[in-house]
Protein backbone atom coordinates (compact mmCIF):
# COMPACT_ATOMS: atom_id res chain seq x y z
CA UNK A 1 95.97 81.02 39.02
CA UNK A 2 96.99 84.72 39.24
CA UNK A 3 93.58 85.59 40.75
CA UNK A 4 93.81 82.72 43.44
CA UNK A 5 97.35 84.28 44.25
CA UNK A 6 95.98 87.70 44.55
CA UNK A 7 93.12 86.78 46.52
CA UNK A 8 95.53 84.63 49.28
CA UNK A 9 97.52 87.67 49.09
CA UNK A 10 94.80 90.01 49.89
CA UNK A 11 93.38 87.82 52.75
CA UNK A 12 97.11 87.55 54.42
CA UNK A 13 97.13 91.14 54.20
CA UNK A 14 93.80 91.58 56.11
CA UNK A 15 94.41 89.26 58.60
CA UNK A 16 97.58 90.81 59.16
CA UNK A 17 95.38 94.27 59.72
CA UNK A 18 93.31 92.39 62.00
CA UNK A 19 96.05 90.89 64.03
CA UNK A 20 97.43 94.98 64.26
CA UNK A 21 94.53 95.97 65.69
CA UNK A 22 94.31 93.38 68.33
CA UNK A 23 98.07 94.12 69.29
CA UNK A 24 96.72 97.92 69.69
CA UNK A 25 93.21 97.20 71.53
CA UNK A 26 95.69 95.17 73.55
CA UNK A 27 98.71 97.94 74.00
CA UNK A 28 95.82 100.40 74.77
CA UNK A 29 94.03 98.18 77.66
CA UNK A 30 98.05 97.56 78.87
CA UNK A 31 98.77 101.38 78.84
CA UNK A 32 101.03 102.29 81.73
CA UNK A 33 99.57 104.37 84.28
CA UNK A 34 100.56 107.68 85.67
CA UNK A 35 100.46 109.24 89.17
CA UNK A 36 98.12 111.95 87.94
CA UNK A 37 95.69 109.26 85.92
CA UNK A 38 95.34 107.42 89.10
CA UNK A 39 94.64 110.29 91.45
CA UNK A 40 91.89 110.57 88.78
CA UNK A 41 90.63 107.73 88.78
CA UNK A 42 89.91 107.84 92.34
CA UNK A 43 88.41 110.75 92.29
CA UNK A 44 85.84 108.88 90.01
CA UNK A 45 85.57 106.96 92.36
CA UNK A 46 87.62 103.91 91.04
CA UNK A 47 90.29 102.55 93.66
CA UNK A 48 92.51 99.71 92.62
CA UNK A 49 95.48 97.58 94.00
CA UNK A 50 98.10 98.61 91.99
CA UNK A 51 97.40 102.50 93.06
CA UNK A 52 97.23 101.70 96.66
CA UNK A 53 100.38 99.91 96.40
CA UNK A 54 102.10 102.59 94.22
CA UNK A 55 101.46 105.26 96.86
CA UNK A 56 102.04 102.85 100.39
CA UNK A 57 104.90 102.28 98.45
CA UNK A 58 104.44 98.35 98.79
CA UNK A 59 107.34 96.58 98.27
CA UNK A 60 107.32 93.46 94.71
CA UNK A 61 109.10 90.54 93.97
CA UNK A 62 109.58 92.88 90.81
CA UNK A 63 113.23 93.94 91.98
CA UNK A 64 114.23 95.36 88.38
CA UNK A 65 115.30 99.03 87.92
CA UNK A 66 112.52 100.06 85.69
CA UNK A 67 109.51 97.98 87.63
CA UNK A 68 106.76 99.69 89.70
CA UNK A 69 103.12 99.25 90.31
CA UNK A 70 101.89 101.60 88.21
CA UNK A 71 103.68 99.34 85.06
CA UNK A 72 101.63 97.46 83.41
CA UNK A 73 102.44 97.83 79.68
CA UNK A 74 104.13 94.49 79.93
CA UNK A 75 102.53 93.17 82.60
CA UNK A 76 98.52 93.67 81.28
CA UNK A 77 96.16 91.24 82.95
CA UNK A 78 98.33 89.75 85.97
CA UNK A 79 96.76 89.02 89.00
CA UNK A 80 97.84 91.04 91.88
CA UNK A 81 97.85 89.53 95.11
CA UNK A 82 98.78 91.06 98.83
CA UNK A 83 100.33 89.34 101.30
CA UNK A 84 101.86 90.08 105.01
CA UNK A 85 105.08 89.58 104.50
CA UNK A 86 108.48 88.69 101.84
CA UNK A 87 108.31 85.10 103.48
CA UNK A 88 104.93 85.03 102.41
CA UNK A 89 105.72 86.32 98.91
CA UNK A 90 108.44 83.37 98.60
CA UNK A 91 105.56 80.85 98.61
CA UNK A 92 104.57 81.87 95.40
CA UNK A 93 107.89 81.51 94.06
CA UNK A 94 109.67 83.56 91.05
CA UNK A 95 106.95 84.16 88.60
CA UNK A 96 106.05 86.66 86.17
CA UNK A 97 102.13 85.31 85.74
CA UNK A 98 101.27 86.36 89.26
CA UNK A 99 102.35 89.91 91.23
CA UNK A 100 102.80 89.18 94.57
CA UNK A 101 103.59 92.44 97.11
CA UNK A 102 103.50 92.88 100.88
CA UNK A 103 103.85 96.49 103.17
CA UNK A 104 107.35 98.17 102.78
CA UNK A 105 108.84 99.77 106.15
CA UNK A 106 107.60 102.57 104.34
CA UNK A 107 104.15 101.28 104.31
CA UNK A 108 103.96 100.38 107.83
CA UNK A 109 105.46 103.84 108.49
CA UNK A 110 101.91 105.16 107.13
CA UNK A 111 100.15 102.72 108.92
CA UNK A 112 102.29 104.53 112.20
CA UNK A 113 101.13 107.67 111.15
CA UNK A 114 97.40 106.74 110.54
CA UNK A 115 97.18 105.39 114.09
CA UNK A 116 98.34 108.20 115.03
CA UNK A 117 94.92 110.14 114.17
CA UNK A 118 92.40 110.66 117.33
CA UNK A 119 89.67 112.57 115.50
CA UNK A 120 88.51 110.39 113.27
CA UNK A 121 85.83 107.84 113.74
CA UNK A 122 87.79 104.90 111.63
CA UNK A 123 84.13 103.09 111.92
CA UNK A 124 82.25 105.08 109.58
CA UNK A 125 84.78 103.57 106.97
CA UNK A 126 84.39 100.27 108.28
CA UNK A 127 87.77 99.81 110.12
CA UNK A 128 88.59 99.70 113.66
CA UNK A 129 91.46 101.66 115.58
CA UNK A 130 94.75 100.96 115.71
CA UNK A 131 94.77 99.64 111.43
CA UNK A 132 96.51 96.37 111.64
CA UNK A 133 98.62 95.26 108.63
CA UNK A 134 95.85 92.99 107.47
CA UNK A 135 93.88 95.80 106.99
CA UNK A 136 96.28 96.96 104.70
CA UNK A 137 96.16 93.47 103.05
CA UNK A 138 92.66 92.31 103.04
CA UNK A 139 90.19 95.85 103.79
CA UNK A 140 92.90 98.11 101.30
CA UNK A 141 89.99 99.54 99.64
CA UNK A 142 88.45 100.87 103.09
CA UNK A 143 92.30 102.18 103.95
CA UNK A 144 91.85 103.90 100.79
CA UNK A 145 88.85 105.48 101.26
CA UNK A 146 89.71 106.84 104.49
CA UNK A 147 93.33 107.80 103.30
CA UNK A 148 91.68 109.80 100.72
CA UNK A 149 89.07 111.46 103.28
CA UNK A 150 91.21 112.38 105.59
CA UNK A 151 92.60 115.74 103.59
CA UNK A 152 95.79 116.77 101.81
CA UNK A 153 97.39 118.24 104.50
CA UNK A 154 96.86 115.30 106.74
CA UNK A 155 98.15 112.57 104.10
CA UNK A 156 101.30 115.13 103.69
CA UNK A 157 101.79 114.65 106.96
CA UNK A 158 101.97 111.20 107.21
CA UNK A 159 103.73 110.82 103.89
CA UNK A 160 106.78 112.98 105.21
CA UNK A 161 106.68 111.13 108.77
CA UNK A 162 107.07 107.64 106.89
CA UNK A 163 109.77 108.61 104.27
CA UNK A 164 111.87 110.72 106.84
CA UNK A 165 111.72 107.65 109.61
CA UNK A 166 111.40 104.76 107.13
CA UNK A 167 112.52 105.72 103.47
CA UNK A 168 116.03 104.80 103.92
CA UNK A 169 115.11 101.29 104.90
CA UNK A 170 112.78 101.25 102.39
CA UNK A 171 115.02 101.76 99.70
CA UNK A 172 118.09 99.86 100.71
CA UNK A 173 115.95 96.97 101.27
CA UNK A 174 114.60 96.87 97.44
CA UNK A 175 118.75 96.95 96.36
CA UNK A 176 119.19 94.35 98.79
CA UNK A 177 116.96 92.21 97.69
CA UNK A 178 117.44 93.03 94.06
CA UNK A 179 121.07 91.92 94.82
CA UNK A 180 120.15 88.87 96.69
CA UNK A 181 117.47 87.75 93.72
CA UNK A 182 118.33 84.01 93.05
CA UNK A 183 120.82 83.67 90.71
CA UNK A 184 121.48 87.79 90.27
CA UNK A 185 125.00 87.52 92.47
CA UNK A 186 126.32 84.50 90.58
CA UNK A 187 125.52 86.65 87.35
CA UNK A 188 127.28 89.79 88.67
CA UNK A 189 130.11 88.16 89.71
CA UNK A 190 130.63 86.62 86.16
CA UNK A 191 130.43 89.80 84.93
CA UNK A 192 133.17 91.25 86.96
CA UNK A 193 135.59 88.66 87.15
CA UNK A 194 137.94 90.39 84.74
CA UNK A 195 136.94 94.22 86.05
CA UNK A 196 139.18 96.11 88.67
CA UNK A 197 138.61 99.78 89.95
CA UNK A 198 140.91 99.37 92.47
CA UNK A 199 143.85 101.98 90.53
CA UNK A 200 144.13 105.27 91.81
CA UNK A 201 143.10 106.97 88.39
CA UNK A 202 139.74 104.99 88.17
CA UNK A 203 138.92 105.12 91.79
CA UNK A 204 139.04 108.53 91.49
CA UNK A 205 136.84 108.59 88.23
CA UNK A 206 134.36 106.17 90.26
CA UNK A 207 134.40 109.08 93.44
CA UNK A 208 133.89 111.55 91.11
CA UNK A 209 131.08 109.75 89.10
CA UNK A 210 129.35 108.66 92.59
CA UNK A 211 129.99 111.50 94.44
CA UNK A 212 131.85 109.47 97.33
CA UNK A 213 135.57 109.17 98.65
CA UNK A 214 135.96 105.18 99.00
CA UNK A 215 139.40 103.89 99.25
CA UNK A 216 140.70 100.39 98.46
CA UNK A 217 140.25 99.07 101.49
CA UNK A 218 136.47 100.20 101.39
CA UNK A 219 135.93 97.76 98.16
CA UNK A 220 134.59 94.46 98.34
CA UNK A 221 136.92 91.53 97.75
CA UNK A 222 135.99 89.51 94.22
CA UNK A 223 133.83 87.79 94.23
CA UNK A 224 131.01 90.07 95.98
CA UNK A 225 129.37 88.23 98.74
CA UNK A 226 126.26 88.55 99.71
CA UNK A 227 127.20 90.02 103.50
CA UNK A 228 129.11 92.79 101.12
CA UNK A 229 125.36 93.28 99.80
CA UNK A 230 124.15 93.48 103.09
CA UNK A 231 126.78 95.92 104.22
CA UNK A 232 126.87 98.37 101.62
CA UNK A 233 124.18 97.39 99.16
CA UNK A 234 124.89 100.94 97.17
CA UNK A 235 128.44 100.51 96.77
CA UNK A 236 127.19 97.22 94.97
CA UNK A 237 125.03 99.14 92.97
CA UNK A 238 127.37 102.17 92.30
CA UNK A 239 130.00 99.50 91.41
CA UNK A 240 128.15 97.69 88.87
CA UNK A 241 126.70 100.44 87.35
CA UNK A 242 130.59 101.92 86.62
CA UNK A 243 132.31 98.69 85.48
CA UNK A 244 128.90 96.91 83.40
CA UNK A 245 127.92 98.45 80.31
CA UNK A 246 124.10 99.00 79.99
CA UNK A 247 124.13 95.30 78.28
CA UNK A 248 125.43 93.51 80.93
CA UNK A 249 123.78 95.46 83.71
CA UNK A 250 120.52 94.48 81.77
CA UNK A 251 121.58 91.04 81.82
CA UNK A 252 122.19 91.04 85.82
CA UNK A 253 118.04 92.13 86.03
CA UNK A 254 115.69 88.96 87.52
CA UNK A 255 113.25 89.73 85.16
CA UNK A 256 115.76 88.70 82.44
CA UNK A 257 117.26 85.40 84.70
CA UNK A 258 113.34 84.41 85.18
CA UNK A 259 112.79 84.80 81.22
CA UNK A 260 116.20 83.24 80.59
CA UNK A 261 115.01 79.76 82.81
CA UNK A 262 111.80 80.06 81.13
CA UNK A 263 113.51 79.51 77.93
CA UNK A 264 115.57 76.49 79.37
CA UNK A 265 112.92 74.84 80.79
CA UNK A 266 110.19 74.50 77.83
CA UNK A 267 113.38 73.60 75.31
């Protein structure tokens, strides 16, 4: 009887050895991918989605804080899928199986500035001139080669053009939308039903924290709406990142609202 235990014992332990490995083989394939490992990769000559949409700076249903397209330890083996536009996104709902992104104003910024080339014969690379934005959806791996021939200097170029005329946008329309998730607003406004910065001492703890002079007339009334988002989507941010601890401001995150229905739905 001892042996029999022993033995079960001793298989248990192996499979669990097993299972470890898989769970590494796994974490390895998943392995999050850096600027520099990508910039490597293509000069091996291997292109692929999630690069091109790092550095066109392609905007994600993936409107958490710590999300971006060179992620994938948690997100190993999702399909990636471009499409023209957020309306077209919206089609494939709020998932988590399936990464759906589209060109930022960024990313038609570079698209501005690759136009903007007369040199270049855009045929040898199998594109016509002007680049459409389905050319950034459907031929990305020809944009890519050509993006990458076209020299450092050039790309700097066009990098600096897009981010000085189209950054901004770019970036206050991901805290918009992050905002504005379904679901995220309701959440928030939970959250701060009890909160108030609206004293003298904290508001000028917040100013000092944010490195801005609002006054109480510049706060949003309770509860936020989502034309406050639209108006000052930072404030929103700046706000909720003061009166939330790191707990709550976790729990305000889509990715954590899309789990949290996920749950709900398969009890």
């Amino acid at each position: 009887m001892r042996w029999k235990l022993i033995f079960i014992i001793m298989m248990f332990s192996m499979l669990l050895i097993i299972a470890g490995c898989q769970d590494q083989n796994m974490e390895d394939e998943c392995m999050e991918w850096s600027d520099e490992m990508l910039i490597e990769m293509r000069q091996q000559g291997i292109t692929t989605q999630a690069g091109f949409a790092r550095f066109k700076r392609f905007e994600s249903h993936f409107v958490w804080e710590d999300w971006h397209w060179t992620q994938f330890q948690n997100y190993c083996g999702r399909e990636i899928i471009f499409v023209r536009s957020e309306e077209e996104a919206a089609e494939f709902g709020h998932t988590l199986d399936v990464i759906v992104g589209w060109p930022s104003a960024y990313s038609l910024g570079i698209l501005e500035g690759i136009n903007n080339i007369e040199d270049i014969e855009f045929e040898i690379f199998g594109l016509a001139h002007p680049l459409t934005v389905d050319d950034f959806i459907s031929n990305w791996e020809q944009v890519d080669n050509f993006w990458h021939e076209i020299g450092q200097e050039r790309r700097n170029s066009i990098s600096r053009f897009a981010e000085e005329n189209y950054g901004v946008e770019t970036d206050k329309n991901w805290r918009i939308r992050r905002w504005l998730f379904p679901g995220v607003l309701d959440k928030l406004n939970v959250l701060l039903e009890n909160q108030d910065i609206a004293t003298e001492f904290e508001l000028a703890l917040f100013n000092r924290r944010h490195n801005r002079e609002i006054t109480v007339d510049d706060l949003p009334a309770w509860p936020i709406t989502e034309e406050d988002v639209h108006n000052d989507s930072i404030l929103i941010t700046s706000i909720a990142g003061y009166l939330l601890t790191d707990e709550e401001l976790r729990s305000t995150e889509p990715e954590n609202l899309i789990r949290a229905q996920q749950v709900a739905e398969n009890e």
